[in-house]
C-alpha atoms as a PDB file:
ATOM      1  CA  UNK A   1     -93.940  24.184  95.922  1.00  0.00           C
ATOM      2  CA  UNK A   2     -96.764  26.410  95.842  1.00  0.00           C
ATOM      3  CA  UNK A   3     -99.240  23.920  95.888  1.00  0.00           C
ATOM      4  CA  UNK A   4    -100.943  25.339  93.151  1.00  0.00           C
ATOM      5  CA  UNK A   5    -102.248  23.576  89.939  1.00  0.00           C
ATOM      6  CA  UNK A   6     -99.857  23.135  87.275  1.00  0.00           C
ATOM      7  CA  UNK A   7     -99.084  26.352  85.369  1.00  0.00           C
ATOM      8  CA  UNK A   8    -100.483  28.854  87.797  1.00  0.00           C
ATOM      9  CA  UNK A   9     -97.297  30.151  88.254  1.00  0.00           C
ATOM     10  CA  UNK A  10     -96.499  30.543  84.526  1.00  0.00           C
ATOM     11  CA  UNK A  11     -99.586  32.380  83.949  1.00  0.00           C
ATOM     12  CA  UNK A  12     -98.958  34.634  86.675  1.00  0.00           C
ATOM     13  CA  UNK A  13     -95.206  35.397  85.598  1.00  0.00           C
ATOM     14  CA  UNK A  14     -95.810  35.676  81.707  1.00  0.00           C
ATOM     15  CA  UNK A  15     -98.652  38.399  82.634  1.00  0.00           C
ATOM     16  CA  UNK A  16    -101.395  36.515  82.325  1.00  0.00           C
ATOM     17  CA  UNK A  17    -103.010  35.797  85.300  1.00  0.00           C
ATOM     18  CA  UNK A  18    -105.127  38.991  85.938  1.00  0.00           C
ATOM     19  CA  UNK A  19    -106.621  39.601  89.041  1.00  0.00           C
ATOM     20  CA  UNK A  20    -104.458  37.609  90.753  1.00  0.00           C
ATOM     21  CA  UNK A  21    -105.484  36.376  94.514  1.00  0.00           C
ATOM     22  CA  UNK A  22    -102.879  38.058  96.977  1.00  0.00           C
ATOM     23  CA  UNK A  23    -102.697  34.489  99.130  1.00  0.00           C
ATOM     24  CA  UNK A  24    -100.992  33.444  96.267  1.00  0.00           C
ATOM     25  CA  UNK A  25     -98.967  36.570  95.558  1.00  0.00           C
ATOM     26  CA  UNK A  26     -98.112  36.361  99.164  1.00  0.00           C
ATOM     27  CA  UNK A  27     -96.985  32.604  98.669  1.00  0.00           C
ATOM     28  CA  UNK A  28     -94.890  33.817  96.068  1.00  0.00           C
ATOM     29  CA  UNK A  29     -93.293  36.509  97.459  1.00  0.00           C
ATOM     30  CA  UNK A  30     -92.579  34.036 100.540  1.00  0.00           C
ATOM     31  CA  UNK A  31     -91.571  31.307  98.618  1.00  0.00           C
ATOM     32  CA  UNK A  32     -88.895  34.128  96.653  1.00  0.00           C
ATOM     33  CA  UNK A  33     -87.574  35.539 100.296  1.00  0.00           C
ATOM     34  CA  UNK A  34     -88.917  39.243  99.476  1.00  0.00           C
ATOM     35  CA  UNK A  35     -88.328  42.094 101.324  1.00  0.00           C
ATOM     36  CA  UNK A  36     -91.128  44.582 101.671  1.00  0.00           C
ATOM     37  CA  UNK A  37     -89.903  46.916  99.042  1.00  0.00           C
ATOM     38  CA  UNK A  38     -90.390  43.922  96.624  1.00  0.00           C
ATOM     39  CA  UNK A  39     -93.369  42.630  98.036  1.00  0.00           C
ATOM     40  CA  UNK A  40     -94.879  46.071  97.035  1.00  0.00           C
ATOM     41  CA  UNK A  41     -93.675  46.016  93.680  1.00  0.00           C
ATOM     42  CA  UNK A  42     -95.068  42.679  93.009  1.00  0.00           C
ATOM     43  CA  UNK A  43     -98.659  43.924  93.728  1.00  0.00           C
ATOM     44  CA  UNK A  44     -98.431  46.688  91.840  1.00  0.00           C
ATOM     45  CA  UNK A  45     -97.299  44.576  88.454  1.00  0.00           C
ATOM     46  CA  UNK A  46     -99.611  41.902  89.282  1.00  0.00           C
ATOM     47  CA  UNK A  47    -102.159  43.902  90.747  1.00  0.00           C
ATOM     48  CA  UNK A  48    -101.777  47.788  89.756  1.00  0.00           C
ATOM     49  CA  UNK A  49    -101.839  48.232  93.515  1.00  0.00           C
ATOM     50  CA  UNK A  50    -100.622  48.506  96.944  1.00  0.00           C
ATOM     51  CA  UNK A  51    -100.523  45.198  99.318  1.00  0.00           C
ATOM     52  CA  UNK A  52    -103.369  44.793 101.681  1.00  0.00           C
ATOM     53  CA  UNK A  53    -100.970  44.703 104.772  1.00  0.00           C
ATOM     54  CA  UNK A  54     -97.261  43.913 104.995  1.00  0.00           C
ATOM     55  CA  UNK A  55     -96.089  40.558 103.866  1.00  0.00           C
ATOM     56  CA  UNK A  56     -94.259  39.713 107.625  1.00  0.00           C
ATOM     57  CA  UNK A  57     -96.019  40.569 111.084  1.00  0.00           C
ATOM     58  CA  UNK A  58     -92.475  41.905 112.218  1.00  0.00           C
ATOM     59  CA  UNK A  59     -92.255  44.246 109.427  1.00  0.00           C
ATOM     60  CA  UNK A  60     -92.825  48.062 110.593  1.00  0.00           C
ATOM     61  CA  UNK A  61     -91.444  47.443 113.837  1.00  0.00           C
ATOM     62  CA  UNK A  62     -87.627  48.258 113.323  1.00  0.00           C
ATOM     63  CA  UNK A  63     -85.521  51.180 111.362  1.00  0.00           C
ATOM     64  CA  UNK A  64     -82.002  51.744 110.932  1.00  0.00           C
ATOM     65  CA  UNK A  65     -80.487  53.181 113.861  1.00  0.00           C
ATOM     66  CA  UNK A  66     -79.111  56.020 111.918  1.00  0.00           C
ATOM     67  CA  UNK A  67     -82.635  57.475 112.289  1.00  0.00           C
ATOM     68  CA  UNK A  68     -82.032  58.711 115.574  1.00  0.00           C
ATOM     69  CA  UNK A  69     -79.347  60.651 114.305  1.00  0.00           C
ATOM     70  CA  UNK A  70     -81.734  61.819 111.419  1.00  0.00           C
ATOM     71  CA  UNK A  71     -84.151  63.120 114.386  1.00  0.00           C
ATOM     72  CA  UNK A  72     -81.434  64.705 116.447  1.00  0.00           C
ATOM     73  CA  UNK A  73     -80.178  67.006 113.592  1.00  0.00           C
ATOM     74  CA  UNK A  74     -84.137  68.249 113.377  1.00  0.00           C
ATOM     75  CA  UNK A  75     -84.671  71.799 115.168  1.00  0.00           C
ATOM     76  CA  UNK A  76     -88.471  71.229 115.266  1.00  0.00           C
ATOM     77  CA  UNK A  77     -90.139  68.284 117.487  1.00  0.00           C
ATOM     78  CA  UNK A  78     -89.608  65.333 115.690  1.00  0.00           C
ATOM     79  CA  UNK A  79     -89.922  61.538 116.102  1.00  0.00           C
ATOM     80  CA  UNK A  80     -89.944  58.113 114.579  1.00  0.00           C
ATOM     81  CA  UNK A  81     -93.033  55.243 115.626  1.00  0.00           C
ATOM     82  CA  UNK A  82     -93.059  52.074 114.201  1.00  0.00           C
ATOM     83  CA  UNK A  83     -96.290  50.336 112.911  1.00  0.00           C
ATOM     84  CA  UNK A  84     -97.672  50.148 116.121  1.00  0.00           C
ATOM     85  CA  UNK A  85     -97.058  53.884 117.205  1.00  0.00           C
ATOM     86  CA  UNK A  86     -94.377  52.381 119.591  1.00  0.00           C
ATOM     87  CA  UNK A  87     -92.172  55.217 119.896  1.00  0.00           C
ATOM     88  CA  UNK A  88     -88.448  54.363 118.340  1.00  0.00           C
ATOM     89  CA  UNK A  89     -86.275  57.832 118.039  1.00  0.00           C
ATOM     90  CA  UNK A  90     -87.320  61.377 118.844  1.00  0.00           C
ATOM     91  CA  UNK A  91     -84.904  64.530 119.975  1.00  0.00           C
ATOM     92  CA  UNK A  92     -85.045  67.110 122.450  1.00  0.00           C
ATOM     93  CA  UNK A  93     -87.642  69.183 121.351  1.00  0.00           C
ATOM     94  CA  UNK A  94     -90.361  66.670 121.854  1.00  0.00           C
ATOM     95  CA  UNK A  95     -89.132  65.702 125.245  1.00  0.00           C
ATOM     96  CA  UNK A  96     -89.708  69.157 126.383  1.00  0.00           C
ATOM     97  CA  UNK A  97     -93.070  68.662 125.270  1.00  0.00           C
ATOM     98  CA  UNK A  98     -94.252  66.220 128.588  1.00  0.00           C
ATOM     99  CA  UNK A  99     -93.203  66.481 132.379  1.00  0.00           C
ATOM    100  CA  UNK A 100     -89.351  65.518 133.059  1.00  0.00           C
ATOM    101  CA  UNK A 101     -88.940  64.614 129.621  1.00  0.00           C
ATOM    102  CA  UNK A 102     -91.363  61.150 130.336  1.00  0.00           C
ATOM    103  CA  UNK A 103     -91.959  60.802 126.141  1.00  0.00           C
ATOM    104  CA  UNK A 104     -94.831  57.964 126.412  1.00  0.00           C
ATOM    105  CA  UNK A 105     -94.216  54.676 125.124  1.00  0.00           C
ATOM    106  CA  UNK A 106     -96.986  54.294 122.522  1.00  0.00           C
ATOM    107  CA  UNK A 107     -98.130  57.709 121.015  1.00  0.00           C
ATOM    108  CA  UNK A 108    -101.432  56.471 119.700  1.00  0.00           C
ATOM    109  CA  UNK A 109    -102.506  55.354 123.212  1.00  0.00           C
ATOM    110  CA  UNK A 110    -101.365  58.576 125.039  1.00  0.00           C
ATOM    111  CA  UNK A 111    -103.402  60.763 122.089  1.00  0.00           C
ATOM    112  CA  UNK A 112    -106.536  59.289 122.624  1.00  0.00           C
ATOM    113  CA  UNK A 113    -106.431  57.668 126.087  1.00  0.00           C
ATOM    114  CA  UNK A 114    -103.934  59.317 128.246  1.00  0.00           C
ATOM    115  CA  UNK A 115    -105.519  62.536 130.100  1.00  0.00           C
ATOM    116  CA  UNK A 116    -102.321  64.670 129.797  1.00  0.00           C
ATOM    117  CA  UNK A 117    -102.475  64.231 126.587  1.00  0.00           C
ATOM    118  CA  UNK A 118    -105.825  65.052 125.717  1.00  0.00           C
ATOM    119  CA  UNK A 119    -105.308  68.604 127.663  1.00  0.00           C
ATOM    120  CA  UNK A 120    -101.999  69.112 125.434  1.00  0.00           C
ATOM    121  CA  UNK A 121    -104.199  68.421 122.022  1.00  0.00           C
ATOM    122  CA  UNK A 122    -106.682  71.219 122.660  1.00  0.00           C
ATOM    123  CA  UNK A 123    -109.551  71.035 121.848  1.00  0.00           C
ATOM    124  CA  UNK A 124    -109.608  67.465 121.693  1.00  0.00           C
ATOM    125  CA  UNK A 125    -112.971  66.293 121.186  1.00  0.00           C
ATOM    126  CA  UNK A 126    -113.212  68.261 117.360  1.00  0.00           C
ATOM    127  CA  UNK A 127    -109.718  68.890 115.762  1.00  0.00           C
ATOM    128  CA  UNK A 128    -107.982  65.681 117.370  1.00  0.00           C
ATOM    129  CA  UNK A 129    -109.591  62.285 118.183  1.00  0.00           C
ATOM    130  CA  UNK A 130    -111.773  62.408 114.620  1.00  0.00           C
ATOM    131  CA  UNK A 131    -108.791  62.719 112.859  1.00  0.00           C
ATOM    132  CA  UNK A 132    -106.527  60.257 114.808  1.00  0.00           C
ATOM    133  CA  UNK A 133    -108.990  57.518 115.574  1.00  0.00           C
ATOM    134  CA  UNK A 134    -109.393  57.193 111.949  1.00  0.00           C
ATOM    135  CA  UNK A 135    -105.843  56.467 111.347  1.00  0.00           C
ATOM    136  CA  UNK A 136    -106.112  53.539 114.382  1.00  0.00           C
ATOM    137  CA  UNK A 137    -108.550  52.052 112.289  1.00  0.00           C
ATOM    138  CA  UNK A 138    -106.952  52.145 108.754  1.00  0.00           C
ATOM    139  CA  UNK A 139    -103.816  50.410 110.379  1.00  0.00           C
ATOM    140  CA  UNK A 140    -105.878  47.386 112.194  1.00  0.00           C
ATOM    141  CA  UNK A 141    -107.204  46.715 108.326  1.00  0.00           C
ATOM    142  CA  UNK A 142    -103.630  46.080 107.153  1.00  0.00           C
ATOM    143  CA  UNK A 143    -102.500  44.606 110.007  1.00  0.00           C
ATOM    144  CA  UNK A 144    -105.767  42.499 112.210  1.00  0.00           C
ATOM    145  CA  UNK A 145    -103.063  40.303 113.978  1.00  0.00           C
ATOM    146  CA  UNK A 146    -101.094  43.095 115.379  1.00  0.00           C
ATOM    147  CA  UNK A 147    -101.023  42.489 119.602  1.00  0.00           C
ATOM    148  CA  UNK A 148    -100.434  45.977 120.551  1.00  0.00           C
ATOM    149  CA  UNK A 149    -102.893  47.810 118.041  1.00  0.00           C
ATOM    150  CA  UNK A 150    -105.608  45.096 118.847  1.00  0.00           C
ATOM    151  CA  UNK A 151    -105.033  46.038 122.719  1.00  0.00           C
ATOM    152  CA  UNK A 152    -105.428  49.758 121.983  1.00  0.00           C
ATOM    153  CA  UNK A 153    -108.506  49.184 120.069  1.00  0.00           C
ATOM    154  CA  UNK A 154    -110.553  47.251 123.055  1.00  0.00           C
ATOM    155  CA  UNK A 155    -109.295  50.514 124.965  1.00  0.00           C
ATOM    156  CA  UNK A 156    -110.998  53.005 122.730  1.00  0.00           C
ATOM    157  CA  UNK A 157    -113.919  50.972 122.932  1.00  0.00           C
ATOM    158  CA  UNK A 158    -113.900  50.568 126.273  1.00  0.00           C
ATOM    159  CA  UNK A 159    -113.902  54.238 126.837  1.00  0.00           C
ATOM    160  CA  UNK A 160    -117.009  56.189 126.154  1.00  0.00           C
ATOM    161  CA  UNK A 161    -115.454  59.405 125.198  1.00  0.00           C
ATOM    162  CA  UNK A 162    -113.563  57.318 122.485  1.00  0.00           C
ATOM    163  CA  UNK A 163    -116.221  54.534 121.448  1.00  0.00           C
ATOM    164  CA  UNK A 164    -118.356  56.562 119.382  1.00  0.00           C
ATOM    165  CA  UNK A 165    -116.049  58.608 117.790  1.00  0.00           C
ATOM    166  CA  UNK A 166    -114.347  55.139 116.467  1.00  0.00           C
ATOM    167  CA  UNK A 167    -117.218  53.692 115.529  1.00  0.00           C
ATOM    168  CA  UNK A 168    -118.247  56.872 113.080  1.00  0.00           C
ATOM    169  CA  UNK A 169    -116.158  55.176 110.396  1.00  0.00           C
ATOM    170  CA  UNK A 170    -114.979  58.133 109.084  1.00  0.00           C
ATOM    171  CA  UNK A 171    -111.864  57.929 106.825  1.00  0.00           C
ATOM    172  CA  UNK A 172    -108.873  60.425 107.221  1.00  0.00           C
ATOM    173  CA  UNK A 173    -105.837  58.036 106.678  1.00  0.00           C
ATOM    174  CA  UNK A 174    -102.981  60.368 107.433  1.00  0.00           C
ATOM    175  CA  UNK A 175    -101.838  64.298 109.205  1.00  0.00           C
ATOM    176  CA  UNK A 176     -99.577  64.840 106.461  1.00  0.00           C
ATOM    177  CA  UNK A 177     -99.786  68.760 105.924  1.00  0.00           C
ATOM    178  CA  UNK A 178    -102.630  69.274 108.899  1.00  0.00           C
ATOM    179  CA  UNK A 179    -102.743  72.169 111.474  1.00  0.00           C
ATOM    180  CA  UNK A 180    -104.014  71.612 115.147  1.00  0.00           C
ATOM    181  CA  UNK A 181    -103.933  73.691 118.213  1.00  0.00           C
ATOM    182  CA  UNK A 182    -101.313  72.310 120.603  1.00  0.00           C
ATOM    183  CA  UNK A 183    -100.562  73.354 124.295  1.00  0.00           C
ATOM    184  CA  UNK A 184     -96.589  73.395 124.566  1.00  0.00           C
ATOM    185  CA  UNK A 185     -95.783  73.256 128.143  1.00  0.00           C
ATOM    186  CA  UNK A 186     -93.396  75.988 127.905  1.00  0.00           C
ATOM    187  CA  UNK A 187     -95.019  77.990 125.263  1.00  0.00           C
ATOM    188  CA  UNK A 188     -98.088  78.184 125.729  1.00  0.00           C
ATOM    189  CA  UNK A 189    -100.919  77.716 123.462  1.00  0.00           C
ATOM    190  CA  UNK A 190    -100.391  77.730 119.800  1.00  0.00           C
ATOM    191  CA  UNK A 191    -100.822  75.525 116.154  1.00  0.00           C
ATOM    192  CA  UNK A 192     -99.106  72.414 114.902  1.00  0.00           C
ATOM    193  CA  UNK A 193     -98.328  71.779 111.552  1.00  0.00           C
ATOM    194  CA  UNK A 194     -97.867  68.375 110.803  1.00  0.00           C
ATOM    195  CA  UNK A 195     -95.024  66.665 108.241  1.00  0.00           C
ATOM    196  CA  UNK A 196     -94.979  63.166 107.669  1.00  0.00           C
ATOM    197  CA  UNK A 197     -93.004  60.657 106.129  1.00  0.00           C
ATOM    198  CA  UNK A 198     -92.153  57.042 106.034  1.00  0.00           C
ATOM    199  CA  UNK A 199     -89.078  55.014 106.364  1.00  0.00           C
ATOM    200  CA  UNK A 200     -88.916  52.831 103.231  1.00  0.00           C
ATOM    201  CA  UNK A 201     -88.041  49.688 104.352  1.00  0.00           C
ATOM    202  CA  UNK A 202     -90.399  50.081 107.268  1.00  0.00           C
ATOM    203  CA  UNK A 203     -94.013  49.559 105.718  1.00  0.00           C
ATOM    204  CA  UNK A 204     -96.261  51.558 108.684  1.00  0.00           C
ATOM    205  CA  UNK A 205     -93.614  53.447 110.674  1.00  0.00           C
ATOM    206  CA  UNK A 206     -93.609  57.025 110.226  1.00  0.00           C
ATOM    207  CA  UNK A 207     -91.707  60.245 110.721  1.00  0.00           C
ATOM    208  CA  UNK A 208     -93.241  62.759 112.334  1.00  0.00           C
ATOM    209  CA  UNK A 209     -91.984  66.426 112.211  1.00  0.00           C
ATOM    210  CA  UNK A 210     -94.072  68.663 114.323  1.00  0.00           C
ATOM    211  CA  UNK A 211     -93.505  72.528 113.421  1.00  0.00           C
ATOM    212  CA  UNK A 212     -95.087  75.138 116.016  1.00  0.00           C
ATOM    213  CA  UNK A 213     -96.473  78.138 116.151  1.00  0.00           C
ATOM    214  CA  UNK A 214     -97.212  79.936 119.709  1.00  0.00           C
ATOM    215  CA  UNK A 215    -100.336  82.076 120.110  1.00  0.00           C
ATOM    216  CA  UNK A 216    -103.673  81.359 120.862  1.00  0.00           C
ATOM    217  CA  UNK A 217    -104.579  82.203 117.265  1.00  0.00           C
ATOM    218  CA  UNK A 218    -103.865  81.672 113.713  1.00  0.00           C
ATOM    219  CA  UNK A 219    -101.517  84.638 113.187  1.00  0.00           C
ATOM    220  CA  UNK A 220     -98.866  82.895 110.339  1.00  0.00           C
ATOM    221  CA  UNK A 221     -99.570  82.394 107.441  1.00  0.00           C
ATOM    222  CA  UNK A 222     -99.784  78.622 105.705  1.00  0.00           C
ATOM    223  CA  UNK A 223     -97.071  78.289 103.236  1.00  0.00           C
ATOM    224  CA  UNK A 224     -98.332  77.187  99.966  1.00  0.00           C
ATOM    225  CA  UNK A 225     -97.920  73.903  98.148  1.00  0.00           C
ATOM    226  CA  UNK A 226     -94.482  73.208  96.679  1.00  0.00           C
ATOM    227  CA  UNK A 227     -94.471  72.757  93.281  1.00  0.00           C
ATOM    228  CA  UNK A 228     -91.429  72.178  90.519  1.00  0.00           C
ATOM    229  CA  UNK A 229     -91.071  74.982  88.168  1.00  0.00           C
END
């Protein structure tokens, strides 16, 4: 059934097939009806890592609609993309951030490509686009066949502002924790600290909590790492 030679899959379920190839790990997992969750799992026993990309194209493009609820209940700016930066959930607080409440579509594209939204992320050109082009990048590596990140990607290039700054190569795979001056409509200037999470069974979709703090400088301080006692 997996059109392997006879035994492969023995070896590979008593332990000892190491190094297995992940087309076959994939044919597995297929073959088995994982989910994602378990697809992870079984390259981390077989493999002591992470899967390449997900195991399904659709993957990363859906949550449980109880995350819009999750958002609502958040008193900071908050929203939920899928794996493609397609916006899926966000509350009130990030509406206010854009004109009549017009949240765009695709956040990726409107951070590096839309106008507006390069004079919201100030100073664009150093504490922005290095950092998010990067993350463009690391997600068309797990995920080559994906239509609407592919699409994006001839736009950067396309664009000379963005072309070079994507073609650095320089790695910075996620915001989690980072700081970044923001212009809030209402506001005013001020910093953005960034908190990210990800939906579990949603390999590539993210939660992003946005937590602001007006002025045109740094006058809070950063909170330290949490630690358990």
């Amino acid at each position: 059934m997996l059109h392997r030679t006879f035994g492969t899959y023995h070896r590979l379920e008593s332990g000892n097939y190491p190094n297995a190839p992940t087309t076959l790990l994939r044919d597995v997992a297929r073959l088995f009806g994982l989910n994602e969750q378990e697809w992870v799992s079984l390259n981390r026993y077989a493999l002591l890592q992470d899967p390449p990309g997900p195991l399904h194209l659709s993957s990363g493009k859906e949550v449980p609609g109880v995350w819009q609820e999750a958002v609502d209940g958040i008193s900071h700016m908050a929203y939920v993309t899928d794996a493609s930066w397609d916006m899926l959930a966000y509350n009130e607080p990030l509406a206010e951030m854009f004109p009549d409440g017009n949240v765009p579509a695709n956040v990726m594209r409107w951070m590096v490509l839309d106008p507006d939204g390069r004079r919201a992320l100030m100073d664009w050109h150093a504490s922005w686009a290095p950092m998010v082009l990067p993350q463009l990048r690391a997600a068309l590596a797990s995920r080559p066949e994906d239509d609407t990140l592919c699409q994006i990607e001839k736009e950067v290039l396309a664009d000379p502002e963005t072309s070079a700054l994507y073609r650095t190569g320089v790695s910075h795979p996620h915001p989690d924790g980072d700081e970044r001056p923001l212009l809030h409509p209402a506001q005013g200037p001020g910093w953005v600290t960034m908190c990210t999470a990800q939906p579990m069974t949603a390999p590539g979709a993210r939660l992003m909590i946005l937590v602001f703090h007006p002025g045109e400088f740094r006058s809070h301080q950063r909170v330290p790492m949490l630690r358990a006692v």
